[in-house]
N, C-alpha and C. Protein backbone atom coordinates (compact mmCIF):
# COMPACT_ATOMS: atom_id res chain seq x y z
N UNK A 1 18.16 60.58 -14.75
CA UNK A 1 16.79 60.10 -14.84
C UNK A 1 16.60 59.19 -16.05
N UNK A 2 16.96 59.57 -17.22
CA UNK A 2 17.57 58.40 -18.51
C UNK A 2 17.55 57.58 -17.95
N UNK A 3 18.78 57.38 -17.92
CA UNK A 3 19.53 56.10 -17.04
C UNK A 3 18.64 55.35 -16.40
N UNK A 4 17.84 55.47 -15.52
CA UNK A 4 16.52 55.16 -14.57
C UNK A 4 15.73 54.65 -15.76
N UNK A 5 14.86 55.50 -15.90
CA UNK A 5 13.87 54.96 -17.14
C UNK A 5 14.63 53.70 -18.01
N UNK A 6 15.94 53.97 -18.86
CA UNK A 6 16.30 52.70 -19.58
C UNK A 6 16.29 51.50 -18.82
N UNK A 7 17.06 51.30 -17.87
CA UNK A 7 16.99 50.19 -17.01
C UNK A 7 15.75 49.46 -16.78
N UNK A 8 15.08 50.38 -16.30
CA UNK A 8 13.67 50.20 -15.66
C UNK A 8 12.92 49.58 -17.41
N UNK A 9 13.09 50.25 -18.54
CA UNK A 9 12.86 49.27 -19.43
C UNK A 9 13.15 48.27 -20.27
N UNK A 10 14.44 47.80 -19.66
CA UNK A 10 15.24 46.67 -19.95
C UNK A 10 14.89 45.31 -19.11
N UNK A 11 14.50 46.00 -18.11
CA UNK A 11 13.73 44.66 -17.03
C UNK A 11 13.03 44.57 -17.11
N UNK A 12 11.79 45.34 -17.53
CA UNK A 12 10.33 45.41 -18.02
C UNK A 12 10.21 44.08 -19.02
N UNK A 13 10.74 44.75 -20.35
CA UNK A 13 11.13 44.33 -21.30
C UNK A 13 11.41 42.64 -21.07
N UNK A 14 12.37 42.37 -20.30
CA UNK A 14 12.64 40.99 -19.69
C UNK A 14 12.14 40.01 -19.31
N UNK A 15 11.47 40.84 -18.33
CA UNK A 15 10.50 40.32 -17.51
C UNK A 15 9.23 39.93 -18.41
N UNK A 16 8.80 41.20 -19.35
CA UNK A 16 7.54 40.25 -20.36
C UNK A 16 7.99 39.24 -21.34
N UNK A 17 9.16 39.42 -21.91
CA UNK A 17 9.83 37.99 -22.34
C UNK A 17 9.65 36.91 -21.81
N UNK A 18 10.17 36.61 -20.74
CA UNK A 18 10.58 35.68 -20.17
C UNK A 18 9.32 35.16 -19.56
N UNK A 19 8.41 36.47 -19.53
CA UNK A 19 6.79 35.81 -19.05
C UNK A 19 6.16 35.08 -19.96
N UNK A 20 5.99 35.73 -20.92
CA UNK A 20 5.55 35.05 -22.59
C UNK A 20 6.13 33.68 -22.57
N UNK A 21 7.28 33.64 -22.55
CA UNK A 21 7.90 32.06 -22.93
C UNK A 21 7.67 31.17 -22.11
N UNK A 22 7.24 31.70 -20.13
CA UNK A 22 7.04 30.93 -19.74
C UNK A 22 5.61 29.96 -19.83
N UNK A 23 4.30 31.61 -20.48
CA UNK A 23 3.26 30.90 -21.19
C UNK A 23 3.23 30.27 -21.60
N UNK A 24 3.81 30.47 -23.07
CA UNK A 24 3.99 29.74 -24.34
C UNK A 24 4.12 28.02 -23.86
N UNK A 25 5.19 27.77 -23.19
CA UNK A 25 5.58 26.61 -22.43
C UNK A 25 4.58 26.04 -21.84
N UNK A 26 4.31 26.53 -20.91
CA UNK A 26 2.81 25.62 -20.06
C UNK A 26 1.77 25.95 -21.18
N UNK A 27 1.41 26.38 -21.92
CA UNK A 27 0.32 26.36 -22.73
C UNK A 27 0.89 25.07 -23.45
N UNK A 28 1.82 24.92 -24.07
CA UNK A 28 2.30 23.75 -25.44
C UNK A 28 2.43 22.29 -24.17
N UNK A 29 2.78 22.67 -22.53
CA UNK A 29 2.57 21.14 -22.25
C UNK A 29 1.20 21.27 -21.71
N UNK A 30 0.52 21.44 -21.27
CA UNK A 30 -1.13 21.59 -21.34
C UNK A 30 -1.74 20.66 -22.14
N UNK A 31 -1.38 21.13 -23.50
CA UNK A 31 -1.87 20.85 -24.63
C UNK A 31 -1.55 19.14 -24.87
N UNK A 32 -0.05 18.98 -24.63
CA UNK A 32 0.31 17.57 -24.34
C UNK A 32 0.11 17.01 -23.82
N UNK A 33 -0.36 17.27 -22.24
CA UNK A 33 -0.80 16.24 -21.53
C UNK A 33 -2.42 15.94 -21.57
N UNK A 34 -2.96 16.97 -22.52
CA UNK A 34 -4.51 16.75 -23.06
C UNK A 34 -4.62 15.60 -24.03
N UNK A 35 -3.51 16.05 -24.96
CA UNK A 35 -3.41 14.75 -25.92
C UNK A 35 -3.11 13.68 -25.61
N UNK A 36 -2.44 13.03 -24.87
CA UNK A 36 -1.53 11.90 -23.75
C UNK A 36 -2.78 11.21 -22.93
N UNK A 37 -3.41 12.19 -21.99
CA UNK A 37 -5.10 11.81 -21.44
C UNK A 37 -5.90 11.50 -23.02
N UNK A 38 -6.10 11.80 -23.79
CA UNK A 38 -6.96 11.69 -24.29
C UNK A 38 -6.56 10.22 -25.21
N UNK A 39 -5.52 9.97 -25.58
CA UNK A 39 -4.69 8.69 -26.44
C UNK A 39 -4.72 7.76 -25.56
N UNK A 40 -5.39 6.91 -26.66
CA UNK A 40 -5.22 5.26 -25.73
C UNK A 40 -3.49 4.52 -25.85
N UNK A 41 -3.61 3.83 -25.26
CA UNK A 41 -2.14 2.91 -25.29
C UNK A 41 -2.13 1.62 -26.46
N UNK A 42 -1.36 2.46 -27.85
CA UNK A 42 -1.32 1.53 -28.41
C UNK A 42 -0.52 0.17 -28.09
N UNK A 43 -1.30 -0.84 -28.28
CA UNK A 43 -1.02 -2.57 -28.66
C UNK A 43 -0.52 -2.85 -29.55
N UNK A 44 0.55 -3.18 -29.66
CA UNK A 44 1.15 -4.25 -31.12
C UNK A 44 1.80 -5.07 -31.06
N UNK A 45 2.15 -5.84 -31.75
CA UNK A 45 3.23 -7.35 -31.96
C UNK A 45 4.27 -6.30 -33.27
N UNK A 46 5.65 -6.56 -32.32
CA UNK A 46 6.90 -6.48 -33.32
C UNK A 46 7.00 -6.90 -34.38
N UNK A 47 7.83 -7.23 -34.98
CA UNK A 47 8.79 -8.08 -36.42
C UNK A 47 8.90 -9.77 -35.44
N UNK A 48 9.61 -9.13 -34.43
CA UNK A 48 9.94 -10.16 -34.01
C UNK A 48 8.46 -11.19 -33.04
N UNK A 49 7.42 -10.62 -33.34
CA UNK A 49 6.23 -11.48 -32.87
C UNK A 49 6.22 -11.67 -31.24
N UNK A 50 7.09 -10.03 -30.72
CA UNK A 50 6.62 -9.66 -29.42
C UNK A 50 5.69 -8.66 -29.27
N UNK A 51 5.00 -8.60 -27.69
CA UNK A 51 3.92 -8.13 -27.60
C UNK A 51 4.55 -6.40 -27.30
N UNK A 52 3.66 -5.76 -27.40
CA UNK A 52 4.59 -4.29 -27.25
C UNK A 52 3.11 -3.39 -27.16
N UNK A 53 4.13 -1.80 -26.60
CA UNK A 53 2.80 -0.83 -26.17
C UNK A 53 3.47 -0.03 -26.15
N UNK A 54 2.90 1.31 -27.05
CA UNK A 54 3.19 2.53 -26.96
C UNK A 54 2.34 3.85 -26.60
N UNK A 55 3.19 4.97 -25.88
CA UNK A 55 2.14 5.75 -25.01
C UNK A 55 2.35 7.12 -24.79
N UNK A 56 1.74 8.24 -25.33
CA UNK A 56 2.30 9.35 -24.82
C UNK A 56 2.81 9.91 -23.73
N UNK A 57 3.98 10.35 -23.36
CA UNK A 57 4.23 10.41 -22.05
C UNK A 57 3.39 11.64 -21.26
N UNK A 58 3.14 12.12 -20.01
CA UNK A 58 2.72 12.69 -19.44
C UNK A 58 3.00 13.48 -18.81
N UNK A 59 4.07 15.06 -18.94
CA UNK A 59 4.28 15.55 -18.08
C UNK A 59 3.73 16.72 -17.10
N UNK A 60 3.91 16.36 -16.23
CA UNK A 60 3.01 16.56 -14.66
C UNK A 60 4.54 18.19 -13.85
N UNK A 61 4.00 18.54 -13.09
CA UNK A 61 5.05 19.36 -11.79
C UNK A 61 4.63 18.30 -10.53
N UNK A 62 5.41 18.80 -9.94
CA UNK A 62 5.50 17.58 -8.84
C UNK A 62 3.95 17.92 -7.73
N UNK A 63 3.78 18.78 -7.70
CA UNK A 63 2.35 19.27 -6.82
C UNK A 63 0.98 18.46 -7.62
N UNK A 64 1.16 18.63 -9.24
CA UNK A 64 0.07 17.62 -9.94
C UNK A 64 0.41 16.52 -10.27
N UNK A 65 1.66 16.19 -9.84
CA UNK A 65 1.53 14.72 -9.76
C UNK A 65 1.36 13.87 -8.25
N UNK A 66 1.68 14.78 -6.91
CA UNK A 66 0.68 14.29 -5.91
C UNK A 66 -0.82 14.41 -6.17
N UNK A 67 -1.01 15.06 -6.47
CA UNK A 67 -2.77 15.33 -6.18
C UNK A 67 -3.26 14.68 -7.17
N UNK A 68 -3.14 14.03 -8.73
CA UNK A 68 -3.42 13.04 -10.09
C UNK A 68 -3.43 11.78 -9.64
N UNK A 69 -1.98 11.39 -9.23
CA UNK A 69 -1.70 9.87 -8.48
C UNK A 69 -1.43 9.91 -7.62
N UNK A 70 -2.36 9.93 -6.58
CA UNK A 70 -2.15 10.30 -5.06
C UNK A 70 -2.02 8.71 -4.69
N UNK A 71 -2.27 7.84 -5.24
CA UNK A 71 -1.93 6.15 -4.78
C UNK A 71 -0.54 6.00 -5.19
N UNK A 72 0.35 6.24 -6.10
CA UNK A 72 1.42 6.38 -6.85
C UNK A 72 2.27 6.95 -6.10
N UNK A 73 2.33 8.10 -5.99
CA UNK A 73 2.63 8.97 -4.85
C UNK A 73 3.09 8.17 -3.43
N UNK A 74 1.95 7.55 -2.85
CA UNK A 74 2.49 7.28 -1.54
C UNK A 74 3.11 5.92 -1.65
N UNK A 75 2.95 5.30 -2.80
CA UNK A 75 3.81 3.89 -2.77
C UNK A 75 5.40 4.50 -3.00
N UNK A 76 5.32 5.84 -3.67
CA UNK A 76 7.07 6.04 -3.62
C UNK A 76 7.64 6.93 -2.53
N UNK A 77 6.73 7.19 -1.89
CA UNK A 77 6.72 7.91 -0.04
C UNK A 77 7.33 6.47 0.67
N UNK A 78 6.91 5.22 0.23
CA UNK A 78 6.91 3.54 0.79
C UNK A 78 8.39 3.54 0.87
N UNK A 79 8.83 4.14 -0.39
CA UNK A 79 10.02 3.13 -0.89
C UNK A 79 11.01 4.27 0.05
N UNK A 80 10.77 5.01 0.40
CA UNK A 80 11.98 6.12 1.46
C UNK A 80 12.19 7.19 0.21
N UNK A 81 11.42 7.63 -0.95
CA UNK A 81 11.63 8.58 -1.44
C UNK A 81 10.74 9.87 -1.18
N UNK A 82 11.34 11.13 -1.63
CA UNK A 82 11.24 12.34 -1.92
C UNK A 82 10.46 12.70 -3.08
N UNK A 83 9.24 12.95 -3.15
CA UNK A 83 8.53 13.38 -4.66
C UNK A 83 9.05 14.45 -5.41
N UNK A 84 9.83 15.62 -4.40
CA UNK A 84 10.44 16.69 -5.18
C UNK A 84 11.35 16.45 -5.99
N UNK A 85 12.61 14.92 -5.74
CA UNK A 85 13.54 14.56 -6.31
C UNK A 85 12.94 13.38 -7.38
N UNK A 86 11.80 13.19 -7.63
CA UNK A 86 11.31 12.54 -8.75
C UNK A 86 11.62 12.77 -10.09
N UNK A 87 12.15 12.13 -10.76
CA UNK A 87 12.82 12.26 -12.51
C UNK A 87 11.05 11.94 -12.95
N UNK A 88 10.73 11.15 -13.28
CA UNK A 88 9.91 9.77 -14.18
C UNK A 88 9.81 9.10 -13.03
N UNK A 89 8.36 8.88 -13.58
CA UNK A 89 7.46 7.41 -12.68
C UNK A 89 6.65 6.72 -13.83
N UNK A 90 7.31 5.16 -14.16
CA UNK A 90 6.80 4.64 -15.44
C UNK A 90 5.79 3.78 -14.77
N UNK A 91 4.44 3.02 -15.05
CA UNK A 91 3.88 1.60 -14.93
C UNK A 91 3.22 0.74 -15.92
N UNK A 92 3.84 -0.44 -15.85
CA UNK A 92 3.10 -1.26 -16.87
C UNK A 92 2.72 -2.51 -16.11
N UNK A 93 1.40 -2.91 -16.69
CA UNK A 93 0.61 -3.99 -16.57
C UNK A 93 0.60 -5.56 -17.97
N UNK A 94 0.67 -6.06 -17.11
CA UNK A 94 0.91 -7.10 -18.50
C UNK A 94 0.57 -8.63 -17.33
N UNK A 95 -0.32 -9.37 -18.44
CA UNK A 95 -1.13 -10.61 -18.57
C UNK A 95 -0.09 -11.29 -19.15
N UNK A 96 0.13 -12.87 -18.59
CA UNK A 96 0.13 -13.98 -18.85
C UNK A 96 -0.60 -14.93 -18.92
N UNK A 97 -0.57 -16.15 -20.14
CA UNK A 97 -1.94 -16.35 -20.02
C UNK A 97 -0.72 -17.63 -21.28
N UNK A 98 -1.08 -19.25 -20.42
CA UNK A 98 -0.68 -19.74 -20.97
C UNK A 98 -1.68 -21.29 -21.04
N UNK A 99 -2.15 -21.70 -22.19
CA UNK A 99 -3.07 -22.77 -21.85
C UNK A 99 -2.21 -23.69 -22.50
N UNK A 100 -2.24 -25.02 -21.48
CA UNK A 100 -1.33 -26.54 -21.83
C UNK A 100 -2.20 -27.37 -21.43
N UNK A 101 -1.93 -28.38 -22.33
CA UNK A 101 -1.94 -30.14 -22.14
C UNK A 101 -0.74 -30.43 -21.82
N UNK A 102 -1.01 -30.81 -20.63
CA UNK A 102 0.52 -31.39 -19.69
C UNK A 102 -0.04 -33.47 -19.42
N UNK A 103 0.90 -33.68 -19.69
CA UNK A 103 1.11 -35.20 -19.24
C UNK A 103 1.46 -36.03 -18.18
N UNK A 104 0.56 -36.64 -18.25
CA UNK A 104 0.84 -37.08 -16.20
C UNK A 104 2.14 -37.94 -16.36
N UNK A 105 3.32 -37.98 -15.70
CA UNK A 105 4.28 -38.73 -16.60
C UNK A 105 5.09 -39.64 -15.55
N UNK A 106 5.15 -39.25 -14.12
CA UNK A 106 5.65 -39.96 -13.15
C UNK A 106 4.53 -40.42 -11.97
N UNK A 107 4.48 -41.90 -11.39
CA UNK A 107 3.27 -41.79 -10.21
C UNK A 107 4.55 -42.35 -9.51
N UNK A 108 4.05 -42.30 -8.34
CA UNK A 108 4.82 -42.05 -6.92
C UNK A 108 3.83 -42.69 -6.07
N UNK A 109 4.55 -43.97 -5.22
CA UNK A 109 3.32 -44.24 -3.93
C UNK A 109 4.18 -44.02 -3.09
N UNK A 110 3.17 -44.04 -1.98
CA UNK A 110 3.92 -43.07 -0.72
C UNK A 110 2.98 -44.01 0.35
N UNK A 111 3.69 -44.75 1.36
CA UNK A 111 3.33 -45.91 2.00
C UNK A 111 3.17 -44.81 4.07
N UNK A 112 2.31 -44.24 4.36
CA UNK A 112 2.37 -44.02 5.70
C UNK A 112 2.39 -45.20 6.34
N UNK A 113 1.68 -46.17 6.23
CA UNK A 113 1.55 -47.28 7.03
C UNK A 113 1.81 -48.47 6.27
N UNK A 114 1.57 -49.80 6.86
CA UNK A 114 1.53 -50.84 6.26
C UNK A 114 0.27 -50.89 5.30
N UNK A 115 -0.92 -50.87 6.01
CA UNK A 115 -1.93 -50.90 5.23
C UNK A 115 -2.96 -49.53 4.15
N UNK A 116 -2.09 -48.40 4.50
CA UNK A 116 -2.30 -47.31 4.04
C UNK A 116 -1.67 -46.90 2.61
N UNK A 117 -1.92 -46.95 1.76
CA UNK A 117 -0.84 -46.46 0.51
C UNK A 117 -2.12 -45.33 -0.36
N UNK A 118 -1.01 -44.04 -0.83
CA UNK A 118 -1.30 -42.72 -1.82
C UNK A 118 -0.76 -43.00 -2.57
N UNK A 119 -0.98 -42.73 -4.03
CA UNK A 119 -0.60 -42.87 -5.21
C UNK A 119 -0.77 -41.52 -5.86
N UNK A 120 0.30 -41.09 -5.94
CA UNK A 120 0.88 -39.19 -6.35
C UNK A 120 1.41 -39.19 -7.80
N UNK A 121 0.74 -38.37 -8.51
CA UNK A 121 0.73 -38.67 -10.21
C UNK A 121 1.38 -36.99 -10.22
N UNK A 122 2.83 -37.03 -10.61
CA UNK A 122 3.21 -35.40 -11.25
C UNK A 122 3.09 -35.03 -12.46
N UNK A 123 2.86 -33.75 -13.13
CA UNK A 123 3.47 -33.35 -14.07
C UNK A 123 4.13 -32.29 -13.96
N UNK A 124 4.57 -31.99 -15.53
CA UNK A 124 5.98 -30.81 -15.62
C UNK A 124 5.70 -30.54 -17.21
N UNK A 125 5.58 -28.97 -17.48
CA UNK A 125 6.02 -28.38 -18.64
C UNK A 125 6.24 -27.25 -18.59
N UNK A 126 7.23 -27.25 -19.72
CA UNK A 126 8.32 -26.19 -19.65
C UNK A 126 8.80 -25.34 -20.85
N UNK A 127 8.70 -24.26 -21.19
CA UNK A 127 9.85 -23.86 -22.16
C UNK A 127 10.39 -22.51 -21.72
N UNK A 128 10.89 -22.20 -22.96
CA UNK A 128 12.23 -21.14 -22.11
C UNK A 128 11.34 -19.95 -21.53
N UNK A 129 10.33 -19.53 -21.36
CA UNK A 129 9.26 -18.69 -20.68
C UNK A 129 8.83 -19.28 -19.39
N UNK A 130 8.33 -20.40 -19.20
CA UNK A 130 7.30 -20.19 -18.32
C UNK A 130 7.41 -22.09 -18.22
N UNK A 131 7.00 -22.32 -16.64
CA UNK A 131 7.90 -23.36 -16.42
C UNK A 131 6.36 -23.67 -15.46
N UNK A 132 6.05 -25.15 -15.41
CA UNK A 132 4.82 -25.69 -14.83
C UNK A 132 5.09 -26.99 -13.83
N UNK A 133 4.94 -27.04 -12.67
CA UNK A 133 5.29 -28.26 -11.96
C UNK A 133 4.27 -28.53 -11.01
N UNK A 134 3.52 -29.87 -11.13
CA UNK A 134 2.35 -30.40 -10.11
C UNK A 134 2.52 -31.39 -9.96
N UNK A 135 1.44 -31.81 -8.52
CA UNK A 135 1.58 -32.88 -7.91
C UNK A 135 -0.22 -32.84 -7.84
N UNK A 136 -0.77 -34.71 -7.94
CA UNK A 136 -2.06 -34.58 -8.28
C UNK A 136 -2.33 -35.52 -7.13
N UNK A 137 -3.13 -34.89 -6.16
CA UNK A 137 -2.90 -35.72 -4.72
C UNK A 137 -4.71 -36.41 -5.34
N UNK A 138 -5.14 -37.41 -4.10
CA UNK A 138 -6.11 -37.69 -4.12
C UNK A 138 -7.49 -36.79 -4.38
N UNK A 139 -7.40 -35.79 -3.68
CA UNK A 139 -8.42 -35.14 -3.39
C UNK A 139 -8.33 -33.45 -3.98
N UNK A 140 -6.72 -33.16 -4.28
CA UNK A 140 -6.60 -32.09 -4.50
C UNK A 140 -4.99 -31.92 -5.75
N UNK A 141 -4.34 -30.69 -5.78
CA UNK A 141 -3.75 -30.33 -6.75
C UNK A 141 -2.74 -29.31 -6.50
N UNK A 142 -1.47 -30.03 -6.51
CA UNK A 142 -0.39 -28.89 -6.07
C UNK A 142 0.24 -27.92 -7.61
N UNK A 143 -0.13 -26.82 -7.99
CA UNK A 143 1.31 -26.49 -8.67
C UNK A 143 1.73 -25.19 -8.36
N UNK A 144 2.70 -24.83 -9.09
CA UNK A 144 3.81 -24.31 -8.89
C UNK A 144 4.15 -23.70 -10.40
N UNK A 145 4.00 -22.43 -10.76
CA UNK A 145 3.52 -21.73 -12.26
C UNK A 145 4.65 -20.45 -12.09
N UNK A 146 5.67 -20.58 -12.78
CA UNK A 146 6.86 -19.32 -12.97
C UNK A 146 6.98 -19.28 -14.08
N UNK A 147 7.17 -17.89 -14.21
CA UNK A 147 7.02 -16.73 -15.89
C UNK A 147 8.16 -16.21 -15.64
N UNK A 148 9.10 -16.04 -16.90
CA UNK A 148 9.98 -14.96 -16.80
C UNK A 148 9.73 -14.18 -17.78
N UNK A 149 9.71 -12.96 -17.64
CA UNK A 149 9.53 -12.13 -19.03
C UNK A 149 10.56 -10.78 -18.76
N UNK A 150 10.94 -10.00 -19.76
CA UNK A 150 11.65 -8.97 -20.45
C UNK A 150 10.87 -7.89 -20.73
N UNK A 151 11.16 -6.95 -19.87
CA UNK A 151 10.92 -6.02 -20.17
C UNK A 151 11.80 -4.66 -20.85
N UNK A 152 11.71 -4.20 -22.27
CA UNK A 152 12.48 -3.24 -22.45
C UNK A 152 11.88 -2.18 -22.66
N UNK A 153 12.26 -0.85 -22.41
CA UNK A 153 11.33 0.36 -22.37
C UNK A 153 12.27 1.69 -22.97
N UNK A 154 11.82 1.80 -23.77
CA UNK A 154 12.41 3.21 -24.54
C UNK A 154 11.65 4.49 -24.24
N UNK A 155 12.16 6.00 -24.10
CA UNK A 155 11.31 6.88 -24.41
C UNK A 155 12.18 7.50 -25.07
N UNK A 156 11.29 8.60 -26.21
CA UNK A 156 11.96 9.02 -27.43
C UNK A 156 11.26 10.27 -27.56
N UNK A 157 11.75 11.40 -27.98
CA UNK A 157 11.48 12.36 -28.41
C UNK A 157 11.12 12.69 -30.21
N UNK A 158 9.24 12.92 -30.33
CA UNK A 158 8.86 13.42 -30.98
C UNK A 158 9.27 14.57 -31.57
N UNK A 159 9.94 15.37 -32.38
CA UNK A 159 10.30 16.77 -32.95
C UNK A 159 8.94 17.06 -33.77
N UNK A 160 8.76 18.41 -33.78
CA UNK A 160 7.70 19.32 -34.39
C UNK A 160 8.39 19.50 -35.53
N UNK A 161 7.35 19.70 -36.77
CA UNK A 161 7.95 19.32 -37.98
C UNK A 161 7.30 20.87 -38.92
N UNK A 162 8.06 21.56 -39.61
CA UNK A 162 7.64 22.49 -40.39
C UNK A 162 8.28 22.16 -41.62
N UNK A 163 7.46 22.15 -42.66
CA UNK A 163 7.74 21.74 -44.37
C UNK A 163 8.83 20.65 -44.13
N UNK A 164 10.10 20.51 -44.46
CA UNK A 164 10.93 19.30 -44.17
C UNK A 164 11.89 19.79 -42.98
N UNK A 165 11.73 20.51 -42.29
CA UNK A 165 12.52 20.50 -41.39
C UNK A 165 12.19 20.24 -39.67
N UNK A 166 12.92 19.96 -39.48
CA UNK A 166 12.43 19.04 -37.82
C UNK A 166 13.06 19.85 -36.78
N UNK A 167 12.71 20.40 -35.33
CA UNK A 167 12.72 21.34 -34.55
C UNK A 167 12.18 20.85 -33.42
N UNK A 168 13.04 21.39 -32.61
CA UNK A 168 12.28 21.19 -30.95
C UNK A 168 11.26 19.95 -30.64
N UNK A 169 10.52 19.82 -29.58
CA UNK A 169 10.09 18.84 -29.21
C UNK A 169 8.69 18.78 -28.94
N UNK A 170 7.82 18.15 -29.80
CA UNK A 170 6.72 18.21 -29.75
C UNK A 170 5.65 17.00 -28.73
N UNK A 171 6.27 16.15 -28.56
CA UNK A 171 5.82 15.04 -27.49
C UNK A 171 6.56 14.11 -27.14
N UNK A 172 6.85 13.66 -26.03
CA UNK A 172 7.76 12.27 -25.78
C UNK A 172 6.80 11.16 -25.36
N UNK A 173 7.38 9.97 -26.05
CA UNK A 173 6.52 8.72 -26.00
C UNK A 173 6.95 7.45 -25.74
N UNK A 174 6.99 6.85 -24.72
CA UNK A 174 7.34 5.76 -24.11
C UNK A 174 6.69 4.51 -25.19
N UNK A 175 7.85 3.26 -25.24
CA UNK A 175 7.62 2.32 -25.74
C UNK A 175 7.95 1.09 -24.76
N UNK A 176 7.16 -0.06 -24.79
CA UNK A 176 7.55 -1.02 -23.68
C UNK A 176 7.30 -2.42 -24.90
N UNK A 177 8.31 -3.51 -24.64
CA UNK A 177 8.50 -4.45 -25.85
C UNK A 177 8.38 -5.64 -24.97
N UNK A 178 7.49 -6.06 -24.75
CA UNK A 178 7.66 -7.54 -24.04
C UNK A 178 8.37 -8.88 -24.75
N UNK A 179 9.30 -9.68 -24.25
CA UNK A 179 10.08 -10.71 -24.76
C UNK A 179 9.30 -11.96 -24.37
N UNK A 180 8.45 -12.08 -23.59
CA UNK A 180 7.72 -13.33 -23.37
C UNK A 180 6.60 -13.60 -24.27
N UNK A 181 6.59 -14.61 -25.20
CA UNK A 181 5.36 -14.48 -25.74
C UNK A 181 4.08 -14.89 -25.71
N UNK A 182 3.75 -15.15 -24.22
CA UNK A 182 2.54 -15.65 -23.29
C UNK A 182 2.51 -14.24 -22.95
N UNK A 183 2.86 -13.29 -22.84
CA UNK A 183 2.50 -12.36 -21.96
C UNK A 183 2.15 -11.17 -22.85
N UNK A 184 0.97 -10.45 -22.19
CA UNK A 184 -0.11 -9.54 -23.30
C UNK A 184 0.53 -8.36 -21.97
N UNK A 185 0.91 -7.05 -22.79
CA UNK A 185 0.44 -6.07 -22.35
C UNK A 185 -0.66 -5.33 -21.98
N UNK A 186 -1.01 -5.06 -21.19
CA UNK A 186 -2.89 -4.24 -20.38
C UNK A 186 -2.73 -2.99 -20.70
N UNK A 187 -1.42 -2.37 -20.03
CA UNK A 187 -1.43 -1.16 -19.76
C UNK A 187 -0.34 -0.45 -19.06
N UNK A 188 0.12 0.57 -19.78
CA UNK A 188 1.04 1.46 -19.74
C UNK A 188 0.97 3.01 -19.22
N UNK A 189 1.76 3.57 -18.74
CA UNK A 189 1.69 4.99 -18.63
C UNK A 189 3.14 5.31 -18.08
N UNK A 190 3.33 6.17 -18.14
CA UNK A 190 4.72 7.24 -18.05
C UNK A 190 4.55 8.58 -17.84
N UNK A 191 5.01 9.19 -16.56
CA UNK A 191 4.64 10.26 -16.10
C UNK A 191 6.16 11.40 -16.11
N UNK A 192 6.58 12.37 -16.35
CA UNK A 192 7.88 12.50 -16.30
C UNK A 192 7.38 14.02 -15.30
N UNK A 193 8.50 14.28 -14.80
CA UNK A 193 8.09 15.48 -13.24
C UNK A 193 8.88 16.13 -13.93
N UNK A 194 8.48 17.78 -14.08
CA UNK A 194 9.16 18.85 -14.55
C UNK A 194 8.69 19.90 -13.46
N UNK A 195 9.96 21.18 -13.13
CA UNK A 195 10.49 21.64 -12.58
C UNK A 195 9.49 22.99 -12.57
């Protein structure tokens, strides 16, 4: 009967362990994804005079992250995926926004008939970003506007900090560094799916 009883309070015992910690846990990400909702997405310019955004990450279980981003969700239902096999679902928004004085620099006539003639005035500007090409008809205005930009994206783990010593993990926070420098970051978020 010992025997019985010890067992019986070795699993007890276990079992409220292992309950506690699993509290402890969803209480401390709770708490994170309160702080994460509640933090805006910081804006900044690098060293290097790129545009950049940093963001608390968000972690979700896969049941609250259908029912949170239920638009999100079915665009990765689109792509032939599985939400249960979801790692991370990152999105960023980002503005281009480039104002030029371009030069009319080539005209072009263009003869349909004998007595019919158009006179077609192009321009073109360019640098290593973002590339501009038109055609300026009589009545109207062709162009043709391509951006390339860089996106690099880090996420990094925050450690919880007691007097000088650093421990476990207190928040993870996505960083996104834009290389184009016409292009403004809007908006960021990072969702990571836990088990």
């Amino acid at each position: 009967m010992k025997k019985y009883l010890f067992i019986y309070a070795v699993v007890a015992t276990a079992v409220i362990v292992f309950g506690v910690k699993y509290l402890v846990s969803e209480q401390q990400r709770h708490k994170s994804n309160s702080e994460a909702l509640m933090e805006r997405v910081e804006l900044f310019r690098t060293r290097a005079d790129e545009a950049a955004a940093s963001v608390q990450v968000l972690r979700l279980k896969c049941g609250e992250y259908e029912e949170l981003r239920a638009a999100d969700a079915e665009k990765i239902r689109d792509l032939g995926l599985k939400i249960r096999r979801l790692e991370s679902a990152a999105k960023s928004v980002s503005q281009t926004v480039v104002e030029v004085k371009v030069p009319i620099r080539d005209t072009v006539v263009v003869r349909d008939t004998l007595h019919h003639t158009d006179t077609l005035r192009l321009f073109r500007w360019k640098d290593s970003w973002v590339t501009i090409d038109g055609t300026i008809f009589r009545d109207s205005v062709a162009c043709k506007f391509s951006s390339v930009d860089t996106l690099r994206q880090t996420v990094y783990r925050i450690p919880r900090r007691f007097l000088f010593f650093k421990f476990g993990t207190k928040a993870l926070r996505q960083q996104i560094v834009s290389s184009n420098p016409h292009s403004h970051i809007v908006y960021s978020e990072f969702v990571k799916i836990e088990r």
